[in-house]
PDB file of N, CA and C in Angstrom:
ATOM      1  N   UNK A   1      59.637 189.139 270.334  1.00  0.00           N
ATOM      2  CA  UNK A   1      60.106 187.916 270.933  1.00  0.00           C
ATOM      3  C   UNK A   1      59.299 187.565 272.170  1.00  0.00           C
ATOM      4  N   UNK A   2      58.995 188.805 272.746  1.00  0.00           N
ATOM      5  CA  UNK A   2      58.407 188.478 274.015  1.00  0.00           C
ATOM      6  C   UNK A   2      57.697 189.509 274.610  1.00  0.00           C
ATOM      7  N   UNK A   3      56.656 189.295 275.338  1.00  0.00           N
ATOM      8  CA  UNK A   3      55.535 190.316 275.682  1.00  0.00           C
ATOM      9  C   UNK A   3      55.027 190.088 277.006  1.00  0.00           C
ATOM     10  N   UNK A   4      55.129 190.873 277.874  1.00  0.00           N
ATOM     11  CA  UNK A   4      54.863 190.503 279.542  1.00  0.00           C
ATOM     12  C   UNK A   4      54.165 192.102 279.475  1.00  0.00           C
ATOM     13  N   UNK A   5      53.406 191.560 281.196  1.00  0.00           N
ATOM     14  CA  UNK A   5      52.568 193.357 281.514  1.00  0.00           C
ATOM     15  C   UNK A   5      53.752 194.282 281.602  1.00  0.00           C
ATOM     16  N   UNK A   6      55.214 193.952 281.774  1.00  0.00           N
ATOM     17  CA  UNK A   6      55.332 195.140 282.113  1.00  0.00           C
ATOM     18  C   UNK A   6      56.856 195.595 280.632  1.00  0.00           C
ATOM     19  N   UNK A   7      57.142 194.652 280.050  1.00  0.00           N
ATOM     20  CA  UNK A   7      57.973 194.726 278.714  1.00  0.00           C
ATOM     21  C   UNK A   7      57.932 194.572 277.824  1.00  0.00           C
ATOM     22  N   UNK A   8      58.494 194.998 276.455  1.00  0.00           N
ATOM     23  CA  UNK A   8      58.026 194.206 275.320  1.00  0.00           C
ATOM     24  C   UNK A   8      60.268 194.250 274.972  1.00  0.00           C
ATOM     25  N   UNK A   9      60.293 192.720 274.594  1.00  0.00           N
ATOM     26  CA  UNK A   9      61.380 192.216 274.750  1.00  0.00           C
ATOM     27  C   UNK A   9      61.797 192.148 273.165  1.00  0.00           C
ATOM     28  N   UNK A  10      62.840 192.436 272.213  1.00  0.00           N
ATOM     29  CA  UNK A  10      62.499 192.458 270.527  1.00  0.00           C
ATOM     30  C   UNK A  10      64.293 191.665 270.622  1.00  0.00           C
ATOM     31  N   UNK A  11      63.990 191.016 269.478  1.00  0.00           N
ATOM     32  CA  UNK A  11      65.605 190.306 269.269  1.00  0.00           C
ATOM     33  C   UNK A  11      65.491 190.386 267.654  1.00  0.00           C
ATOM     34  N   UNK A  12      67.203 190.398 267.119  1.00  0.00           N
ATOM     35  CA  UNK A  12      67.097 191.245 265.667  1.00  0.00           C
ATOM     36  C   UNK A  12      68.663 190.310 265.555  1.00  0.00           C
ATOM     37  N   UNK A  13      68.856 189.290 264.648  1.00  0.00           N
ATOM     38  CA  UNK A  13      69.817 189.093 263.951  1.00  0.00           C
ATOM     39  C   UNK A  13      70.898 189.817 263.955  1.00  0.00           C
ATOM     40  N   UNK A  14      72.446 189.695 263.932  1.00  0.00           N
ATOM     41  CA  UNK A  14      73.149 190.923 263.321  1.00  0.00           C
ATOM     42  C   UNK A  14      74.297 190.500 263.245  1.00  0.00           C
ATOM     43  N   UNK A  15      74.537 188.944 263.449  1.00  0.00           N
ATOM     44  CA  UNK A  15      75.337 188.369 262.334  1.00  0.00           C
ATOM     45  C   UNK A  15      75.438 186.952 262.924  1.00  0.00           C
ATOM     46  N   UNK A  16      76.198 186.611 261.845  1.00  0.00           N
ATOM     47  CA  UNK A  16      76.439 184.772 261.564  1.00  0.00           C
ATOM     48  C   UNK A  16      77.378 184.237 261.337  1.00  0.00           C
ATOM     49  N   UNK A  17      77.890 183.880 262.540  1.00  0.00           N
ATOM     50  CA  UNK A  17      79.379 183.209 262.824  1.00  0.00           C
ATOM     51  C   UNK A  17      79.908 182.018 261.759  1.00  0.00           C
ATOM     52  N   UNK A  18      80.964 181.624 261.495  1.00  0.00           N
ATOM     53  CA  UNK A  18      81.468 180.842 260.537  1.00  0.00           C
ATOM     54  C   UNK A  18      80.637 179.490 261.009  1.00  0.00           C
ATOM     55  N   UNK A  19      81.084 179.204 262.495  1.00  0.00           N
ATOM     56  CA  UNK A  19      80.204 177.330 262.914  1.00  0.00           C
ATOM     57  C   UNK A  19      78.441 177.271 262.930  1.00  0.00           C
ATOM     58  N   UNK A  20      78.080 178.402 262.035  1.00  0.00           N
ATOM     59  CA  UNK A  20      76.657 178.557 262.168  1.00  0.00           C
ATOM     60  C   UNK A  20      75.706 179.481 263.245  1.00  0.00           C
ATOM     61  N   UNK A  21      76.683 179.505 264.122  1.00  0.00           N
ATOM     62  CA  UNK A  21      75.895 179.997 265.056  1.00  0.00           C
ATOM     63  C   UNK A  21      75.492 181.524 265.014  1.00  0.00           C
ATOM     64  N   UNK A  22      74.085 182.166 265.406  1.00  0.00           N
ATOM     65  CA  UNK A  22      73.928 183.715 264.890  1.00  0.00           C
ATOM     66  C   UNK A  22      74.100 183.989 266.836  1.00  0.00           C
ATOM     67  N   UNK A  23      74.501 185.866 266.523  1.00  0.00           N
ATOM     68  CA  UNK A  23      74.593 186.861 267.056  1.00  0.00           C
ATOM     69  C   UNK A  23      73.491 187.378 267.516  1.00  0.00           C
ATOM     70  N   UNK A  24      72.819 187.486 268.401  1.00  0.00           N
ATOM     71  CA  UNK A  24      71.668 188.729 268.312  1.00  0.00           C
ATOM     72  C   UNK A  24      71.539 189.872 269.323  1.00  0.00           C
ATOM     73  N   UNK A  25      70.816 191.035 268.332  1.00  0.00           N
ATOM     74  CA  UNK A  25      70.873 191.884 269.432  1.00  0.00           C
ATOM     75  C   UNK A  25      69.823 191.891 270.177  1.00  0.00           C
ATOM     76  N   UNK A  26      69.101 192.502 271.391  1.00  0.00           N
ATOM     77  CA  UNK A  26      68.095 192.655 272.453  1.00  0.00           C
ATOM     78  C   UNK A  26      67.784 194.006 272.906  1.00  0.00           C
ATOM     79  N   UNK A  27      66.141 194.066 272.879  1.00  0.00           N
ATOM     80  CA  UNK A  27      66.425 195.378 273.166  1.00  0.00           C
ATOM     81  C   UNK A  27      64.352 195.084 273.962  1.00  0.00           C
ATOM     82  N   UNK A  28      65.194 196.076 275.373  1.00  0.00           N
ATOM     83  CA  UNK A  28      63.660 195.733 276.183  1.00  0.00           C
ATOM     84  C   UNK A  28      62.832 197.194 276.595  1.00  0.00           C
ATOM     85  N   UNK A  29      61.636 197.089 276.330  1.00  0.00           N
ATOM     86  CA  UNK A  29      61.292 198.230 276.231  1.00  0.00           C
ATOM     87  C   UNK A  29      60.091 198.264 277.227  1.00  0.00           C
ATOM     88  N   UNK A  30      60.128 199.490 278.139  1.00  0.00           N
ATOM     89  CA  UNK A  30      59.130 199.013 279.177  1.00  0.00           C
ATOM     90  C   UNK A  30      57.631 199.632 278.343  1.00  0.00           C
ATOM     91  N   UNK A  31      56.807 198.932 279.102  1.00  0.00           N
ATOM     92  CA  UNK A  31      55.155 199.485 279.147  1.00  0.00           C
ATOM     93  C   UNK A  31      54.542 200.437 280.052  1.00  0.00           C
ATOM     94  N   UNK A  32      53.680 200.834 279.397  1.00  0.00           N
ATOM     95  CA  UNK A  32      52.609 201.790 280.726  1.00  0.00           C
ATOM     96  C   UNK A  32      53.492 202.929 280.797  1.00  0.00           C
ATOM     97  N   UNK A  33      54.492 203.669 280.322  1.00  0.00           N
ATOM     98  CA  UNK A  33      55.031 204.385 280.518  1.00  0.00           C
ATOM     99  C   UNK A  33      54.111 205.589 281.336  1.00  0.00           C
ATOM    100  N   UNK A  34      53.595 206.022 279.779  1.00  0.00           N
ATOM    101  CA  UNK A  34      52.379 207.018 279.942  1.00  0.00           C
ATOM    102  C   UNK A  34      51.323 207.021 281.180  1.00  0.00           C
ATOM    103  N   UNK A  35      50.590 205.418 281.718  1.00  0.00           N
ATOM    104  CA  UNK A  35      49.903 205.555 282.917  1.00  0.00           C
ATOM    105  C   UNK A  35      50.909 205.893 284.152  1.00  0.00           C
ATOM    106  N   UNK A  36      52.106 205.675 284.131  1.00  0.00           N
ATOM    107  CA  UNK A  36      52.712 206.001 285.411  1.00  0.00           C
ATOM    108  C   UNK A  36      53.297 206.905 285.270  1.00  0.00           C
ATOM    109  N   UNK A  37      53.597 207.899 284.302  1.00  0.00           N
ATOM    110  CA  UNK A  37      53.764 209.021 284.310  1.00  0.00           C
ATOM    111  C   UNK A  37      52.206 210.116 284.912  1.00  0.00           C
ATOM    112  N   UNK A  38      51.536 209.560 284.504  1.00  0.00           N
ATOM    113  CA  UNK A  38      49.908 210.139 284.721  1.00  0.00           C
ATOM    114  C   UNK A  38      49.822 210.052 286.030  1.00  0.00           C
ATOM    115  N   UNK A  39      50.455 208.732 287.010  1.00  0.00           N
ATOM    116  CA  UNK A  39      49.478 208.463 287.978  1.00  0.00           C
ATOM    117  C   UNK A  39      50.662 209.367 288.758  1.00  0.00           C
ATOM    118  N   UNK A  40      51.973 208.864 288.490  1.00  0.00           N
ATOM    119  CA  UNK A  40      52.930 210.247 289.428  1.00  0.00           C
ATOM    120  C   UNK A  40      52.251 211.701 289.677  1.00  0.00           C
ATOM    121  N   UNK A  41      52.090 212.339 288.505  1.00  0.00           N
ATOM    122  CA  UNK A  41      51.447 213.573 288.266  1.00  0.00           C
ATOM    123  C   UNK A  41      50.416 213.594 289.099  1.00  0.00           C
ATOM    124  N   UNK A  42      49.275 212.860 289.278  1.00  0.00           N
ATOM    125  CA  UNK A  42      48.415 213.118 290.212  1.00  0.00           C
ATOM    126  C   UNK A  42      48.988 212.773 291.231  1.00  0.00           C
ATOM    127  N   UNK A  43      49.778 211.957 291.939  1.00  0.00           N
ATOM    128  CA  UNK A  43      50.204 211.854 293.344  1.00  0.00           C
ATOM    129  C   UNK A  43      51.051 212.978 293.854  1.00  0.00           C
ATOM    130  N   UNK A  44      51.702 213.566 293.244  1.00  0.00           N
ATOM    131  CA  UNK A  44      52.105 214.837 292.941  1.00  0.00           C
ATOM    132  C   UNK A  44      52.069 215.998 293.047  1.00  0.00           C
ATOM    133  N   UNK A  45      50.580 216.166 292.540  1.00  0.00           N
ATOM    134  CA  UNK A  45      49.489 217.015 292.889  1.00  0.00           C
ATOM    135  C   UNK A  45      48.938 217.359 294.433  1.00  0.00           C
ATOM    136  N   UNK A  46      48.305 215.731 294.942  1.00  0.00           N
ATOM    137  CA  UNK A  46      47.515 215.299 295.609  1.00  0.00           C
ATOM    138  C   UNK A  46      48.982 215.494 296.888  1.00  0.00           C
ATOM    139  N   UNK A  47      49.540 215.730 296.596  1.00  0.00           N
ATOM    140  CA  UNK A  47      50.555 215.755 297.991  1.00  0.00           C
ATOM    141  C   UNK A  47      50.881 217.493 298.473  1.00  0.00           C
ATOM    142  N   UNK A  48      50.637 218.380 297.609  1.00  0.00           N
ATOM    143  CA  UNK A  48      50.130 219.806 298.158  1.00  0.00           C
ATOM    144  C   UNK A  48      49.470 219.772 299.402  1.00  0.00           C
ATOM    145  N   UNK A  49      50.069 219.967 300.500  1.00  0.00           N
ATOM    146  CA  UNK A  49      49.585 220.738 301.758  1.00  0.00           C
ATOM    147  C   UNK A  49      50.230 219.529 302.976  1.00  0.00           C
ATOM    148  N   UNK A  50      50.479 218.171 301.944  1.00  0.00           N
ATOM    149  CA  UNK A  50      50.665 217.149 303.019  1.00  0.00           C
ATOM    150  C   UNK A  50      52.189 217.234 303.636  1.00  0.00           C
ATOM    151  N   UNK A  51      52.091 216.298 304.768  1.00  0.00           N
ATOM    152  CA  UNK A  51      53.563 216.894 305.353  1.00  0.00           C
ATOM    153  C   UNK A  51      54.825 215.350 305.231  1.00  0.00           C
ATOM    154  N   UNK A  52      55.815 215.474 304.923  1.00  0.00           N
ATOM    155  CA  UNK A  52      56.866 214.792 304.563  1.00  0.00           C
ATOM    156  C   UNK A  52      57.187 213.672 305.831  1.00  0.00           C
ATOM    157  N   UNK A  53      57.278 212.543 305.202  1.00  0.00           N
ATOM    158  CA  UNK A  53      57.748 211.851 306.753  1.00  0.00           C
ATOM    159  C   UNK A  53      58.220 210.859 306.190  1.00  0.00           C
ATOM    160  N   UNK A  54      59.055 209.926 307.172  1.00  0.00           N
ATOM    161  CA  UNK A  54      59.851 208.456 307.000  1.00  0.00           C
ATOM    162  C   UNK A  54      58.704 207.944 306.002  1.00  0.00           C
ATOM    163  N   UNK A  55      59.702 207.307 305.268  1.00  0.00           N
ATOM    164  CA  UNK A  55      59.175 206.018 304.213  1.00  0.00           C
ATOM    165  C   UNK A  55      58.399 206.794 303.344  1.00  0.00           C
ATOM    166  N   UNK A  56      58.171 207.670 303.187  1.00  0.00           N
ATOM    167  CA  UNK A  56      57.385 208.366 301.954  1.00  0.00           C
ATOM    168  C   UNK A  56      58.129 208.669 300.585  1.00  0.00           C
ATOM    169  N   UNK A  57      57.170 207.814 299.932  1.00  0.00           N
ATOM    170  CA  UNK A  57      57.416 207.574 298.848  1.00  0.00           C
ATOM    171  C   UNK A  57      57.702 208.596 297.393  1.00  0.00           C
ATOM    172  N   UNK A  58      58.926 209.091 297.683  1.00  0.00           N
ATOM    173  CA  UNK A  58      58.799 210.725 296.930  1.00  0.00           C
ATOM    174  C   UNK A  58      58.960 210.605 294.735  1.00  0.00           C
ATOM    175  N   UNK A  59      59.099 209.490 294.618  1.00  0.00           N
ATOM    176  CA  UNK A  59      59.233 209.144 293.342  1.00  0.00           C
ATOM    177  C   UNK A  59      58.939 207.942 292.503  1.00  0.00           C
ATOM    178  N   UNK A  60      58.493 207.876 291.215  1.00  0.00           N
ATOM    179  CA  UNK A  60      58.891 206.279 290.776  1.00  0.00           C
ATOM    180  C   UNK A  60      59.365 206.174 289.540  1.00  0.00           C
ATOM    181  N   UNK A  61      60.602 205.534 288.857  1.00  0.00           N
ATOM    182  CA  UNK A  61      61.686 205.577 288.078  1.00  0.00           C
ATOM    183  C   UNK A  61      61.530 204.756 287.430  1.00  0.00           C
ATOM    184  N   UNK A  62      61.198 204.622 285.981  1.00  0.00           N
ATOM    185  CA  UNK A  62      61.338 203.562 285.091  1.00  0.00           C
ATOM    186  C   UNK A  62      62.664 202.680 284.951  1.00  0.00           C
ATOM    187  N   UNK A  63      62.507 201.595 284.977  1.00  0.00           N
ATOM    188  CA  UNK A  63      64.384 201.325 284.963  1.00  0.00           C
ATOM    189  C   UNK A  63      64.803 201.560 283.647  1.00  0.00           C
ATOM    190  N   UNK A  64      64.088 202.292 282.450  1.00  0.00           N
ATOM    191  CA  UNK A  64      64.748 202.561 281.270  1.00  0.00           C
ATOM    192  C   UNK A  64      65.733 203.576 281.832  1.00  0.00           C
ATOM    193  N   UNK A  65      64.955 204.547 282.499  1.00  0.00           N
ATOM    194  CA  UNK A  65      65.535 206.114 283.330  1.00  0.00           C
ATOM    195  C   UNK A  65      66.999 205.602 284.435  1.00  0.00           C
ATOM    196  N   UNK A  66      66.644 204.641 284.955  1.00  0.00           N
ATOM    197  CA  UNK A  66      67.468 204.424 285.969  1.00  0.00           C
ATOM    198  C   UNK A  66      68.933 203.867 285.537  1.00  0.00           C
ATOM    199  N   UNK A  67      68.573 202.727 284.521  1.00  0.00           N
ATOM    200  CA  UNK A  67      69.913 202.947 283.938  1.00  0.00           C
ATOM    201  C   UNK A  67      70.311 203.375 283.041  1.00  0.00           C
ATOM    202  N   UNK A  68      70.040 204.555 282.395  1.00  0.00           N
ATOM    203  CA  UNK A  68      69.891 205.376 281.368  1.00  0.00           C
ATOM    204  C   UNK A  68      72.023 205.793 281.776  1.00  0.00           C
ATOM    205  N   UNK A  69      72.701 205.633 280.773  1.00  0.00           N
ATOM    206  CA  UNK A  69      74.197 206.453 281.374  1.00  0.00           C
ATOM    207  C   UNK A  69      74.068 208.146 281.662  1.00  0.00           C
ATOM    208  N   UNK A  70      72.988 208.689 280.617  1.00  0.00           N
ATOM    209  CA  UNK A  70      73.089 210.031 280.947  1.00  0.00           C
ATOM    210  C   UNK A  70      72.573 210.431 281.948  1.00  0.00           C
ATOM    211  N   UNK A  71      72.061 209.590 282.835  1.00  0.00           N
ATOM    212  CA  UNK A  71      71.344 210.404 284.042  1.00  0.00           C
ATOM    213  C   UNK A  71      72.895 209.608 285.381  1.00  0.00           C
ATOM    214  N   UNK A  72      73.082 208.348 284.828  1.00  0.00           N
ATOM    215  CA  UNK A  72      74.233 208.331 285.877  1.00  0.00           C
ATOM    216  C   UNK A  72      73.793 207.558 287.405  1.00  0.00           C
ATOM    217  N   UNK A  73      72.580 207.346 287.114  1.00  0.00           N
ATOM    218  CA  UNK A  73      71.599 207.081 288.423  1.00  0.00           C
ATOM    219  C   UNK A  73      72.347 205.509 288.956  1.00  0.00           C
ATOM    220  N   UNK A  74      72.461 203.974 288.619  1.00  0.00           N
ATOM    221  CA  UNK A  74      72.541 203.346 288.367  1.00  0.00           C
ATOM    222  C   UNK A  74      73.794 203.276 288.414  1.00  0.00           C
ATOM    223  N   UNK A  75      74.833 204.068 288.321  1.00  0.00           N
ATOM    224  CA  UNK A  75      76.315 204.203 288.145  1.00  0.00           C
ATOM    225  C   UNK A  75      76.643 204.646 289.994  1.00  0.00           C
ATOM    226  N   UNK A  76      75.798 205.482 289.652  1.00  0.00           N
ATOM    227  CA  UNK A  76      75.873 206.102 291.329  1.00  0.00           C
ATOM    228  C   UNK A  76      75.742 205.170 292.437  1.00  0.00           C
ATOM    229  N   UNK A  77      74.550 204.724 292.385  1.00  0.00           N
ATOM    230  CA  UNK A  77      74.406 203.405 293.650  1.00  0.00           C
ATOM    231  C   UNK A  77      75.008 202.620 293.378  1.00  0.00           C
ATOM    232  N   UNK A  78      75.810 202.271 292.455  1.00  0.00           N
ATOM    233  CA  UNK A  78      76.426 201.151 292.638  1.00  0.00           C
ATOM    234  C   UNK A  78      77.786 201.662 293.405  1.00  0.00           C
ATOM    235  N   UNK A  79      78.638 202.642 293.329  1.00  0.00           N
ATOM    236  CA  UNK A  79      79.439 203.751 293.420  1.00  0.00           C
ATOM    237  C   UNK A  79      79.264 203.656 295.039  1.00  0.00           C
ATOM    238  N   UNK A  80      77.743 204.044 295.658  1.00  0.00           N
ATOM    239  CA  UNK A  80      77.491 204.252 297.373  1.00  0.00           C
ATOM    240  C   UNK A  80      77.346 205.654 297.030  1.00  0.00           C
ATOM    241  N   UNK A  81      77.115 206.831 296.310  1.00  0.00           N
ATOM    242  CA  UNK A  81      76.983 208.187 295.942  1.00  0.00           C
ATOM    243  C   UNK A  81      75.401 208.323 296.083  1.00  0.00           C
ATOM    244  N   UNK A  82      74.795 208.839 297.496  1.00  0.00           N
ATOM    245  CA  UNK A  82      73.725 208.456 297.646  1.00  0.00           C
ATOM    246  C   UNK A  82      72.922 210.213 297.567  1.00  0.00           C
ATOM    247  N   UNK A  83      74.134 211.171 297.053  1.00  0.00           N
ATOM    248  CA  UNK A  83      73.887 212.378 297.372  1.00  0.00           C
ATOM    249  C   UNK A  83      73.410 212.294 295.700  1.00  0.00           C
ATOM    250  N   UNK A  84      73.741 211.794 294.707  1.00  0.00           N
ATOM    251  CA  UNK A  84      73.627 212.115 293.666  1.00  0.00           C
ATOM    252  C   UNK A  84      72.108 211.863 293.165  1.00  0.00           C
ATOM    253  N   UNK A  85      71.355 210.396 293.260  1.00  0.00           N
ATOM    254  CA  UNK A  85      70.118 210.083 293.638  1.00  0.00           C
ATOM    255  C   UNK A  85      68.950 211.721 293.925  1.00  0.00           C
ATOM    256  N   UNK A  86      69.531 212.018 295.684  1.00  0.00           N
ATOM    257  CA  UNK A  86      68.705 213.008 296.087  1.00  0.00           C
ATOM    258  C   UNK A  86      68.708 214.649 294.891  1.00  0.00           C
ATOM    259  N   UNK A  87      69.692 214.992 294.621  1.00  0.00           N
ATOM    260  CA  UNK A  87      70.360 215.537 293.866  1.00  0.00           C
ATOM    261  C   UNK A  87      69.828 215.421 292.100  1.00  0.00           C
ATOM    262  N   UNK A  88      69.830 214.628 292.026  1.00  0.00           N
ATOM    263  CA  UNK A  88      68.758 214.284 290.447  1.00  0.00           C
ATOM    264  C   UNK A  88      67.267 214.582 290.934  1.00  0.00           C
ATOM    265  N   UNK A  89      66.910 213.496 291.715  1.00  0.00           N
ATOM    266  CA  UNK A  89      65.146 213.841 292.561  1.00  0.00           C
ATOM    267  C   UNK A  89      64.744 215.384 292.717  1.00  0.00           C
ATOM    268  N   UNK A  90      65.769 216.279 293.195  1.00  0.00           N
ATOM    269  CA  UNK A  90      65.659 217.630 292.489  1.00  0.00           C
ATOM    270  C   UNK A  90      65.392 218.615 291.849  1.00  0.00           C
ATOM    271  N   UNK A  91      66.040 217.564 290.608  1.00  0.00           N
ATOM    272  CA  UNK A  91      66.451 218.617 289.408  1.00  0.00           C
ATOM    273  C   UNK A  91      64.851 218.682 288.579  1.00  0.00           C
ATOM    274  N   UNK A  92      64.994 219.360 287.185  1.00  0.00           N
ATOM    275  CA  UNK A  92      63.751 219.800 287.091  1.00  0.00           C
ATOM    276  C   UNK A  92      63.888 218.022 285.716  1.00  0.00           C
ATOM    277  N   UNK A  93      64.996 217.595 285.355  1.00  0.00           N
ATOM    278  CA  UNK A  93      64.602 216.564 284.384  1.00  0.00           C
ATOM    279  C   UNK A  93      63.913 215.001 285.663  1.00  0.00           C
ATOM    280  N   UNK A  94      63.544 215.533 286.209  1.00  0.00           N
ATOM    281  CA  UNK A  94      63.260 214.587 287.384  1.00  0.00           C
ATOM    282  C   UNK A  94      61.883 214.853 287.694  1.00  0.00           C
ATOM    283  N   UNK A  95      61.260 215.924 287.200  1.00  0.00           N
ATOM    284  CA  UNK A  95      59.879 216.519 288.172  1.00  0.00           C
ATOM    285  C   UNK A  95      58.821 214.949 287.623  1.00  0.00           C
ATOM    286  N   UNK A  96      58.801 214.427 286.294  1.00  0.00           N
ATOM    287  CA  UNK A  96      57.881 213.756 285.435  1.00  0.00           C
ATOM    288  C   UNK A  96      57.643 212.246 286.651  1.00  0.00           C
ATOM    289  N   UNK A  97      58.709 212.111 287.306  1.00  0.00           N
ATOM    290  CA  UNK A  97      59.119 211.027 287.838  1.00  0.00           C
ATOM    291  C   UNK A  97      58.612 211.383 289.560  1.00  0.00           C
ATOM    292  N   UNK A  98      58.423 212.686 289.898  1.00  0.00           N
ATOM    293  CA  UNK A  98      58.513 212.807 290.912  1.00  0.00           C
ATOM    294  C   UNK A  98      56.671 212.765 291.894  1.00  0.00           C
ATOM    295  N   UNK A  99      56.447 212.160 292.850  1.00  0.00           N
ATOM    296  CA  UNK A  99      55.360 211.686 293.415  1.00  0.00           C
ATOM    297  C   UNK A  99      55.154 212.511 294.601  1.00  0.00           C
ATOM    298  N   UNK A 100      55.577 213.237 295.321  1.00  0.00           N
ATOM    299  CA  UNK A 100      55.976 214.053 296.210  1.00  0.00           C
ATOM    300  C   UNK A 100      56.237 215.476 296.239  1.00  0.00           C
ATOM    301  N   UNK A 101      55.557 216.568 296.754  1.00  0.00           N
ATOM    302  CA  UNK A 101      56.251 217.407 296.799  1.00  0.00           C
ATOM    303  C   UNK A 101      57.648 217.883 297.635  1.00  0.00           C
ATOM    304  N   UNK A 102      58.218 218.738 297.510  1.00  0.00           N
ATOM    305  CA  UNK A 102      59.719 219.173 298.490  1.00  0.00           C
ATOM    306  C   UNK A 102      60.890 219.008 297.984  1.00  0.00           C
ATOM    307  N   UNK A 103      61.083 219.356 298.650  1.00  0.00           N
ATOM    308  CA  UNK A 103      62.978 218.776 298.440  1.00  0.00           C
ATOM    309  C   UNK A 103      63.163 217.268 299.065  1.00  0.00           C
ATOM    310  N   UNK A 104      64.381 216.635 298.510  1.00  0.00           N
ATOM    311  CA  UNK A 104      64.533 215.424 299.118  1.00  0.00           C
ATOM    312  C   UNK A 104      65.729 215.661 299.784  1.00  0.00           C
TER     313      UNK A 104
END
């Protein structure tokens, strides 16, 4: 349906109301996954020996990930649960995402 740098947007029939009118479903799928998984990994890397400070940028989150229900991320900030965020940034299903070394 639709194609931008950073989505590919797909719409699929899935039914047809009595006054004609159809149903559809949507489903958006991001791009570049793979380069920003790559470029995390090297920032990642490249942050060995450096030292932690305000505004540093310790991650970057696809919004497939972010509002994913099983990670909960997205549920949380909306919630004000700002421990849960740091707390995922953590964990080891988080490292792919993570730009920074340390703890957060």
């Amino acid at each position: 349906m639709e194609i931008t740098e950073d989505f590919i947007r797909h719409r699929a029939p899935i039914e047809r109301l009595a006054n004609g009118d159809v149903v559809y479903v949507y489903r958006t799928t991001p791009r570049a996954i793979d380069a920003m998984l790559e470029d995390n990994k090297r920032s990642f890397e490249e942050s060995h020996g450096r030292r932690f400070g305000d505004g540093q940028i310790v991650g970057r989150i696809p919004l497939n990930v972010l509002f994913d229900p099983k990670n909960q991320l997205a549920q949380k900030i909306r919630e004000g649960d700002r421990d849960h965020m740091k707390w995922w940034l953590n964990s080891e299903a988080a490292r792919p995402f993570r730009t920074f070394r340390g703890r957060v």
